[in-house]
C-alpha atoms as a PDB file:
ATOM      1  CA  UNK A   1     -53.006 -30.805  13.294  1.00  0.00           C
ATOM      2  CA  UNK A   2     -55.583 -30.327  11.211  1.00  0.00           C
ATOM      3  CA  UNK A   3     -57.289 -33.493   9.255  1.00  0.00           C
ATOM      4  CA  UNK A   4     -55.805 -31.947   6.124  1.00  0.00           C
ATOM      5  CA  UNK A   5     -52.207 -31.962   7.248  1.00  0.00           C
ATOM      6  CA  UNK A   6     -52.630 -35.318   9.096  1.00  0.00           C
ATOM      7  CA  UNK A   7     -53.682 -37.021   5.516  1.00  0.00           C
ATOM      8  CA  UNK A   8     -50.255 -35.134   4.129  1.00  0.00           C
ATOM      9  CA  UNK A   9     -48.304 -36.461   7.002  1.00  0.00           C
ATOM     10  CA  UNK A  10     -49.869 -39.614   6.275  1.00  0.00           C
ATOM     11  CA  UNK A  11     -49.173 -40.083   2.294  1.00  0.00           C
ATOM     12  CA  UNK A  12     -45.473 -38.448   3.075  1.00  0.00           C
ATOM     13  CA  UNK A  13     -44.832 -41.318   5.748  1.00  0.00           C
ATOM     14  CA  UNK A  14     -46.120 -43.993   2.952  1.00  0.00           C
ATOM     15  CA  UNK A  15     -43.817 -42.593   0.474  1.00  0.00           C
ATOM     16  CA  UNK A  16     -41.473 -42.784   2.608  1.00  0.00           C
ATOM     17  CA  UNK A  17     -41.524 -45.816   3.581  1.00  0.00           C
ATOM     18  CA  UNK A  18     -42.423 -46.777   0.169  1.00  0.00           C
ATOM     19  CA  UNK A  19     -38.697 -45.744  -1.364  1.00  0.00           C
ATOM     20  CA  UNK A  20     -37.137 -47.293   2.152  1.00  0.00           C
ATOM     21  CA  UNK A  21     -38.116 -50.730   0.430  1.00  0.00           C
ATOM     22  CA  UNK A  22     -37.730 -49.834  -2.946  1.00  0.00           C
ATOM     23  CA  UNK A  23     -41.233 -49.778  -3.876  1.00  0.00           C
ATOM     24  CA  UNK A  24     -43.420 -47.254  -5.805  1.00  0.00           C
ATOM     25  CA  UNK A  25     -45.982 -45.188  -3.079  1.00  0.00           C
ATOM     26  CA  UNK A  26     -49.106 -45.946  -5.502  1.00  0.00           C
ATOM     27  CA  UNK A  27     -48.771 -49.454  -4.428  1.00  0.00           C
ATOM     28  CA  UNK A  28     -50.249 -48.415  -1.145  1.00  0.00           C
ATOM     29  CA  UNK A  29     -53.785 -47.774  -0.721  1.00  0.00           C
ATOM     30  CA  UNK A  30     -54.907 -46.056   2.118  1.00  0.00           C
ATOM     31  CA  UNK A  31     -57.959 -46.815   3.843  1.00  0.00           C
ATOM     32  CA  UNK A  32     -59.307 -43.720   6.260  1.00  0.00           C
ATOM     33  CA  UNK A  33     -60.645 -46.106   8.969  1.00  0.00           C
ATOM     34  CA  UNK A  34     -63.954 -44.087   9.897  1.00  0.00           C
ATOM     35  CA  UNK A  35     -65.892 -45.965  12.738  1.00  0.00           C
ATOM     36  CA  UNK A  36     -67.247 -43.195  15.095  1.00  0.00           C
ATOM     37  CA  UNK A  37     -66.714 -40.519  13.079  1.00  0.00           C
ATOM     38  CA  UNK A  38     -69.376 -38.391  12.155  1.00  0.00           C
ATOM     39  CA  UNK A  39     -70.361 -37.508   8.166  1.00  0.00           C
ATOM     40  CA  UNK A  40     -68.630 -34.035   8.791  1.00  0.00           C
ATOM     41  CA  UNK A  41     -65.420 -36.194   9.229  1.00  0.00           C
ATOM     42  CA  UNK A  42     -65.613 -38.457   6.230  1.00  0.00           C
ATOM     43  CA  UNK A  43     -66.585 -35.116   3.700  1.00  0.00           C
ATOM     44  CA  UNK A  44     -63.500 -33.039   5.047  1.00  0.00           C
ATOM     45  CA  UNK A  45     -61.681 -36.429   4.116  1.00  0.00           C
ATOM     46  CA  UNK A  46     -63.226 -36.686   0.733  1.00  0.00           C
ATOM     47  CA  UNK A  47     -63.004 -32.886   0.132  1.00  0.00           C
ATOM     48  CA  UNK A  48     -59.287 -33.509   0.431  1.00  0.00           C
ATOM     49  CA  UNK A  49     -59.223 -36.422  -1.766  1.00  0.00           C
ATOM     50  CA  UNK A  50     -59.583 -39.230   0.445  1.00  0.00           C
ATOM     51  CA  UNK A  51     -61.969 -41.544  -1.697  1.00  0.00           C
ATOM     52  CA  UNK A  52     -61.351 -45.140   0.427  1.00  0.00           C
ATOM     53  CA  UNK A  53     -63.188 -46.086   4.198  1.00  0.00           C
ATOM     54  CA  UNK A  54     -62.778 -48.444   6.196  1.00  0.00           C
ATOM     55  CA  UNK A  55     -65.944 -48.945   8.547  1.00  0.00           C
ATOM     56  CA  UNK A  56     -66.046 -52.102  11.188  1.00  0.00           C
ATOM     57  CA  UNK A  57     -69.485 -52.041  12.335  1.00  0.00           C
ATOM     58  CA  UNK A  58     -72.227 -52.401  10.064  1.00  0.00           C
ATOM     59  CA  UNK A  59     -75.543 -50.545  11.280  1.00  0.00           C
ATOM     60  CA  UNK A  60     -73.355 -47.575  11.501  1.00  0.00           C
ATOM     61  CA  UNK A  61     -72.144 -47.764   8.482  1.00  0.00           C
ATOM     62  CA  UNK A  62     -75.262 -48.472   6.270  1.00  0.00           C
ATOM     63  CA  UNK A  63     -75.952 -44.189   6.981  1.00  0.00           C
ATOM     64  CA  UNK A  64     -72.402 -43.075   5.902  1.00  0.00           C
ATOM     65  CA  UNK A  65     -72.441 -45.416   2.728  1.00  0.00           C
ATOM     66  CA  UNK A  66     -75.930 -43.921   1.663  1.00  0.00           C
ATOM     67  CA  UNK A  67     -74.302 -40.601   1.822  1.00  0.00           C
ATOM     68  CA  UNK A  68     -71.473 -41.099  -0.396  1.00  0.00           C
ATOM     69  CA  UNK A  69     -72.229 -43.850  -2.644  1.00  0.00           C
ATOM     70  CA  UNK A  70     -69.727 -42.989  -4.616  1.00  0.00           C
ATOM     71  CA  UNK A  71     -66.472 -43.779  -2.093  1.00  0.00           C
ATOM     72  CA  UNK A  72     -65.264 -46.957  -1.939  1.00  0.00           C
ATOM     73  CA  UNK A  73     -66.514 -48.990   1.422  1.00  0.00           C
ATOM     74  CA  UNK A  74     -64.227 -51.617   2.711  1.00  0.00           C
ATOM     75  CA  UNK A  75     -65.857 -53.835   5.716  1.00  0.00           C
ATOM     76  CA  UNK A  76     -62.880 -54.158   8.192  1.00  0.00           C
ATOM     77  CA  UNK A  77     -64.852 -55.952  11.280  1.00  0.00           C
ATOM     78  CA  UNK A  78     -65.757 -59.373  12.300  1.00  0.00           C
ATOM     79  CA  UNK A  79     -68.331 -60.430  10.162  1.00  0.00           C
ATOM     80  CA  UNK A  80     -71.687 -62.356  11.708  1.00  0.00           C
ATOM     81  CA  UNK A  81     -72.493 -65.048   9.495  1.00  0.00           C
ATOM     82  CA  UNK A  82     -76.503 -63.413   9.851  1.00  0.00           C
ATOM     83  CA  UNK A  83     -74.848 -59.855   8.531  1.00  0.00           C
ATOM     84  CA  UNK A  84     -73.396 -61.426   5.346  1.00  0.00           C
ATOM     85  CA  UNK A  85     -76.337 -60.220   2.890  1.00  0.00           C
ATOM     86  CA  UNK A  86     -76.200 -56.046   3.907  1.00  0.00           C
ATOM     87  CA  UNK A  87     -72.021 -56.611   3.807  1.00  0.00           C
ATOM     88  CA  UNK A  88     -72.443 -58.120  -0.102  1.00  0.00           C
ATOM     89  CA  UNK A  89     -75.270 -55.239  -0.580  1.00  0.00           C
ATOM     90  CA  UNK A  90     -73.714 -52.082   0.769  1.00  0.00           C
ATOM     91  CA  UNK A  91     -69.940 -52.692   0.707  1.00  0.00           C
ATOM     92  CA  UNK A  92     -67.126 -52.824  -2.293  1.00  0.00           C
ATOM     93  CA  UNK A  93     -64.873 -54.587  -0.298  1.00  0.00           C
ATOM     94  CA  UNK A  94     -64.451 -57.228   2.484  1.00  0.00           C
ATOM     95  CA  UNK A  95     -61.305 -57.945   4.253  1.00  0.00           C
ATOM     96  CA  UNK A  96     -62.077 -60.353   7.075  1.00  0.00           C
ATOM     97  CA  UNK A  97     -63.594 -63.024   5.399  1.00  0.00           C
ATOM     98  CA  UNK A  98     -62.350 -65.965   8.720  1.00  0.00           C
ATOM     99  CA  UNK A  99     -64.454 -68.886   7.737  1.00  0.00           C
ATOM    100  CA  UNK A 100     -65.594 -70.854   4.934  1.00  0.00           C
ATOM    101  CA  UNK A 101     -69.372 -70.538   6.051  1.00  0.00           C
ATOM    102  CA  UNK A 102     -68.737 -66.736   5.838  1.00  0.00           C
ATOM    103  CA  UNK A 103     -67.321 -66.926   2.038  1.00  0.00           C
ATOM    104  CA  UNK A 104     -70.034 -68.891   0.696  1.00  0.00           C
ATOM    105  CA  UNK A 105     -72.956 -67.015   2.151  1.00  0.00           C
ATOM    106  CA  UNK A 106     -71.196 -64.216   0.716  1.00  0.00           C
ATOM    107  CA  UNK A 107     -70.796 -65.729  -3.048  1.00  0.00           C
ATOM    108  CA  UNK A 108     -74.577 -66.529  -2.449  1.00  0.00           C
ATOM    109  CA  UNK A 109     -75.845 -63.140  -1.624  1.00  0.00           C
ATOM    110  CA  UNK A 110     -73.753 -61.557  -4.353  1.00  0.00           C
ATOM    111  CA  UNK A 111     -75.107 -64.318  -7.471  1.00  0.00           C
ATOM    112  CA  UNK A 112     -78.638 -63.269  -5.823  1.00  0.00           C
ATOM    113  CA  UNK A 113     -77.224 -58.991  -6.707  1.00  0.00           C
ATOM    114  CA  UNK A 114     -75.695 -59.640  -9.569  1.00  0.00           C
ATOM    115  CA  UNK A 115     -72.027 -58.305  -8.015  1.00  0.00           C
ATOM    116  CA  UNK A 116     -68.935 -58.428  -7.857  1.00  0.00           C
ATOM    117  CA  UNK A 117     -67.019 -58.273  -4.676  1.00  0.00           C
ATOM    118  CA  UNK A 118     -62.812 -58.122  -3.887  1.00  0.00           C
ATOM    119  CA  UNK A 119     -61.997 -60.695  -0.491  1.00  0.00           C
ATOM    120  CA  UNK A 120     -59.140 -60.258   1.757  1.00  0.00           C
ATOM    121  CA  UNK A 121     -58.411 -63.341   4.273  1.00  0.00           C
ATOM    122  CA  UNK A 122     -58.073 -62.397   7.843  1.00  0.00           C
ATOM    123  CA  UNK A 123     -55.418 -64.402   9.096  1.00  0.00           C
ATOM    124  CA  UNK A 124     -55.026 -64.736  13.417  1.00  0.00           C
ATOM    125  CA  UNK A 125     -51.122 -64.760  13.229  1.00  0.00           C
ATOM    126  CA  UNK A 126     -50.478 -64.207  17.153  1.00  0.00           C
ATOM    127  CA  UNK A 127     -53.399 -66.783  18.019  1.00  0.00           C
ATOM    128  CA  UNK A 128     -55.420 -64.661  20.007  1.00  0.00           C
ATOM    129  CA  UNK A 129     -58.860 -66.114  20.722  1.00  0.00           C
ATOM    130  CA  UNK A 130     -60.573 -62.299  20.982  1.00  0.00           C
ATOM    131  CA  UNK A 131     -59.639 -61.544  17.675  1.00  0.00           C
ATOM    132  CA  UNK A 132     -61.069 -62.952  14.559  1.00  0.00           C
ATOM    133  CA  UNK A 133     -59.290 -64.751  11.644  1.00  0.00           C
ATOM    134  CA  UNK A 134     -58.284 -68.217  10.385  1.00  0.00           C
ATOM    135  CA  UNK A 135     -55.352 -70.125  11.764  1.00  0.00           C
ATOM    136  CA  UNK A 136     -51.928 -70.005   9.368  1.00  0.00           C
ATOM    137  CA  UNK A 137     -52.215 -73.633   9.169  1.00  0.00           C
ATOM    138  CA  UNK A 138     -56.120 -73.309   7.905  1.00  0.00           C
ATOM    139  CA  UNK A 139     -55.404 -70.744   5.251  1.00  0.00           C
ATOM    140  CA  UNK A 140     -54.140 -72.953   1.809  1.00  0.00           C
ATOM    141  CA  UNK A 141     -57.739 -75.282   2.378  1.00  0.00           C
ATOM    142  CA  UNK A 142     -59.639 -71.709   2.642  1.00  0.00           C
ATOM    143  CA  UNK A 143     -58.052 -69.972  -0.395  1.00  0.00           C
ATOM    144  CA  UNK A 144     -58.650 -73.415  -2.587  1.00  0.00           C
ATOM    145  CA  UNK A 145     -62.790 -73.263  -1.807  1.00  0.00           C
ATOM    146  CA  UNK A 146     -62.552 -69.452  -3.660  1.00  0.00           C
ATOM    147  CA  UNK A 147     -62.040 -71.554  -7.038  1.00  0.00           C
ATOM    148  CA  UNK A 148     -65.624 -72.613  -6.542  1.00  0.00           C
ATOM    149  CA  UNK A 149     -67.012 -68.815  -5.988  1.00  0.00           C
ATOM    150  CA  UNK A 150     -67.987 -66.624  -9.079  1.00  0.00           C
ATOM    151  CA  UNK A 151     -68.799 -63.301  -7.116  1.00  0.00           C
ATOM    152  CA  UNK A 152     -66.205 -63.294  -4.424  1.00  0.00           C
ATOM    153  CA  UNK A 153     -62.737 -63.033  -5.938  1.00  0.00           C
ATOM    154  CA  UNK A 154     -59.921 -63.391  -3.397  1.00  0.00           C
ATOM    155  CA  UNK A 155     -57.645 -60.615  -4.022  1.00  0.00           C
ATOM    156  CA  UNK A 156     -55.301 -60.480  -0.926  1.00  0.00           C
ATOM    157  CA  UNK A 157     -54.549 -61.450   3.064  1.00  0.00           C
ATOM    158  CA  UNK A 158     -55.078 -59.059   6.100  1.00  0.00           C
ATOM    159  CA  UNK A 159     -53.683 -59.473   9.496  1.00  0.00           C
ATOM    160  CA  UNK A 160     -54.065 -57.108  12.752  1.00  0.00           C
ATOM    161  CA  UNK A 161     -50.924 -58.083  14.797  1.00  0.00           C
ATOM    162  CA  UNK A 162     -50.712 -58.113  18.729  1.00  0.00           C
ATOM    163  CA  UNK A 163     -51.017 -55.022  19.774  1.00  0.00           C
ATOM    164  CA  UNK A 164     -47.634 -53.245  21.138  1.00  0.00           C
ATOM    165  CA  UNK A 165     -46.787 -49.523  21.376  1.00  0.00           C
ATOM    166  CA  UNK A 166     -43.191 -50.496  19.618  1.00  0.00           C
ATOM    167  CA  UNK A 167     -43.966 -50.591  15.876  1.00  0.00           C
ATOM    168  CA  UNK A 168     -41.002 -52.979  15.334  1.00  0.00           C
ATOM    169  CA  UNK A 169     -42.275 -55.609  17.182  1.00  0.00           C
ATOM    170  CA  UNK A 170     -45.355 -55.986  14.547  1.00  0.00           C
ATOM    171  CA  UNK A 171     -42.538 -56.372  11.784  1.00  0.00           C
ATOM    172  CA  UNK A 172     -42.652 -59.879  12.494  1.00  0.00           C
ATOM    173  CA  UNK A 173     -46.206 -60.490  11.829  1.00  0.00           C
ATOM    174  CA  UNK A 174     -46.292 -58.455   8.323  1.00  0.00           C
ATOM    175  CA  UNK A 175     -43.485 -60.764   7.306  1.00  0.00           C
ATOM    176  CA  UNK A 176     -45.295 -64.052   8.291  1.00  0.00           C
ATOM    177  CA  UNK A 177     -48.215 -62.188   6.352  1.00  0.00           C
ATOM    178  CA  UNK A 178     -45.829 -61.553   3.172  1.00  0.00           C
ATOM    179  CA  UNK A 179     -44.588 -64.929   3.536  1.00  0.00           C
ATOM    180  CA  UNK A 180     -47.779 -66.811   3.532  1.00  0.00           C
ATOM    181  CA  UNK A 181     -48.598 -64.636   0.237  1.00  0.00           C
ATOM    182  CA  UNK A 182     -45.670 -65.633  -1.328  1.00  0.00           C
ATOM    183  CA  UNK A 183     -46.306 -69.837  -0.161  1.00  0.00           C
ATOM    184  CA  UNK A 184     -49.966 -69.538  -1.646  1.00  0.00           C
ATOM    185  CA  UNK A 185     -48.493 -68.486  -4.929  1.00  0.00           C
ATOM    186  CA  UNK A 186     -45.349 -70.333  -5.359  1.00  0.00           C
ATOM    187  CA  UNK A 187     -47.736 -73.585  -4.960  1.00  0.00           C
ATOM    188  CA  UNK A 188     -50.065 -72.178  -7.853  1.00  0.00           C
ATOM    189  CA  UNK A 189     -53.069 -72.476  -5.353  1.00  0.00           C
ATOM    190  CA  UNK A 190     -53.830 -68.543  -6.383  1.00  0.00           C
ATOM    191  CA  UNK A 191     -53.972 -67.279 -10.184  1.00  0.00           C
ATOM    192  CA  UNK A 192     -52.193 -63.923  -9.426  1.00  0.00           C
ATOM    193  CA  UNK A 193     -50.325 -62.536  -6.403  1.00  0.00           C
ATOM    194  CA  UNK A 194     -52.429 -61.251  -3.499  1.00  0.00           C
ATOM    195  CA  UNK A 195     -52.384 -57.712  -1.665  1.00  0.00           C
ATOM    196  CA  UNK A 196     -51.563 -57.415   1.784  1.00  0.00           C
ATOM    197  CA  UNK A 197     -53.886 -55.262   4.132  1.00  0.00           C
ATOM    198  CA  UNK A 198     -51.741 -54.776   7.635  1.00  0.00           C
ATOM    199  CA  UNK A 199     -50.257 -51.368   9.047  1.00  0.00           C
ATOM    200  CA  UNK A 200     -52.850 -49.276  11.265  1.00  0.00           C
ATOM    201  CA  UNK A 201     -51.798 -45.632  12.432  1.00  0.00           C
ATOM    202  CA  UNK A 202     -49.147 -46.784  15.122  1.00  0.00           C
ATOM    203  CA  UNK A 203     -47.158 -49.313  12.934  1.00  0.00           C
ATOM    204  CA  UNK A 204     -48.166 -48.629   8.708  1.00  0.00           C
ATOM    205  CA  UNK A 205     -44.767 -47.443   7.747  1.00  0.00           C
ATOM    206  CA  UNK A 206     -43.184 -51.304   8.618  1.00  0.00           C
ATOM    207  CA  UNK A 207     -46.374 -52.380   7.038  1.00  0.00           C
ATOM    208  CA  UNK A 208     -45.551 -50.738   3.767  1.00  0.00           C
ATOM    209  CA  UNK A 209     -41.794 -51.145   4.357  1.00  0.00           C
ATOM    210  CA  UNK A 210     -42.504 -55.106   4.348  1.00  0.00           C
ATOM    211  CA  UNK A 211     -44.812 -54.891   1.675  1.00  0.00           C
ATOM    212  CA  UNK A 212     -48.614 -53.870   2.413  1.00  0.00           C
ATOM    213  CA  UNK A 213     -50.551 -52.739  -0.846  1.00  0.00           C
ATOM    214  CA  UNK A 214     -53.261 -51.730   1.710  1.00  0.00           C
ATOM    215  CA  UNK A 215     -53.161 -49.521   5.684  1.00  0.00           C
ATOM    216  CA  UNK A 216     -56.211 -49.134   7.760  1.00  0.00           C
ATOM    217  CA  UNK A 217     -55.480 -46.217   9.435  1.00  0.00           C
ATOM    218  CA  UNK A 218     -57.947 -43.920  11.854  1.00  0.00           C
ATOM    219  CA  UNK A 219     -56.790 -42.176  14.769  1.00  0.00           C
ATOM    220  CA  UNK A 220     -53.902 -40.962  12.484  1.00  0.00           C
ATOM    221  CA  UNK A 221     -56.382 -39.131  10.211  1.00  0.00           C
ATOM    222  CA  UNK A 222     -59.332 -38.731  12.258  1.00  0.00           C
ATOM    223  CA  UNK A 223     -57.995 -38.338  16.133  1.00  0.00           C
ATOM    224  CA  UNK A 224     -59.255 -40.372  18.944  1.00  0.00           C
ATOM    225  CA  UNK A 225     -62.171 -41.900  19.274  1.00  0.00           C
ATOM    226  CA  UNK A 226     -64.997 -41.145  21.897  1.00  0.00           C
END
């Protein structure tokens, strides 16, 4: 398919899904995950309305964001705590904010722009040490030091589940997710409810069935990577 009809197949699958649970579609927000895709890629996205990317490596995406300044750029990778100051600079969005270290050199660089700057938490639900994110049982002391930040605003909680080629079997994990959004507000540690980033192109219609206001997807829209 062309990337045209793989961005309909896309939002059709997310409305789907969306009425499956009894939610509205424009609760979803679809991020076009475009690491390794060249500018031709991202402008036949835009030119079809695609406005939000998802990039996970920074020097590569420094190019792309000069190009179209006017998309919105959310940082999806694992963030060095020596990259902070370009992510705060060149991005709208962070979602893997892991580590408290991370959060503050953020809120730093930002004061020091004179920005604002939307946070997601990545949280490690299935514990594996080669992927990024703060433990379940870490998260409540993390989302309490964001009281103290005046650029970085937590607005929601990502997750990348174990990888599995059955998309029911990362159901699961975007509960937990949902559930730990849920805990965080019922004990007033968070002023409004969060947004869940989780669903990638194999498993985002149980992401948005169990509640994701956000999918990172790629492959789906782009094709494979080189």
């Amino acid at each position: 398919m062309t990337l045209k009809e793989n961005l309909q197949y896309i939002h059709q699958k997310i409305e789907a899904a969306a009425k499956r649970a009894g939610r509205q579609p424009e609760q979803v927000c679809l991020v076009a995950v475009s690491k390794r895709k060249p500018i031709e890629a991202i402008q036949q996205a835009i030119d079809k309305g695609q406005q939000c990317f998802g990039e996970n490596y920074l020097q590569e995406a420094l190019g792309k964001i000069a190009h179209f300044p006017k998309s919105t750029w959310h940082f999806i990778g694992r963030i060095q705590s020596n990259k902070t100051r370009e992510i705060a600079q060149d991005f709208d969005v962070v979602e893997t904010v892991d580590r408290l270290k991370v959060a503050l050199a953020l809120d730093k660089h930002l004061a020091v722009l004179g920005k604002k700057m939307e946070a997601y938490i990545q949280v490690n639900l299935g514990g594996e040490g080669q992927k990024a994110g703060i433990a379940p049982e870490e998260l409540e002391s993390l989302v309490e030091q964001f009281k103290n930040f005046s650029h970085l605003t937590l607005v929601g909680l990502m997750t990348l589940p174990p990888y599995n080629a059955d998309p029911e079997l990362s159901r699961p994990y975007f509960r937990q997710l949902r559930q730990l959004a849920l805990s965080l507000e019922a004990k007033k540690l968070i002023d409004a409810p969060l947004g869940l980033s989780m669903g990638m192109s194999g498993d985002f219609e149980v992401a948005v069935e169990e509640g994701a206001t956000v999918v990172r997807v790629g492959t789906a829209i782009f094709g494979e990577r080189e």
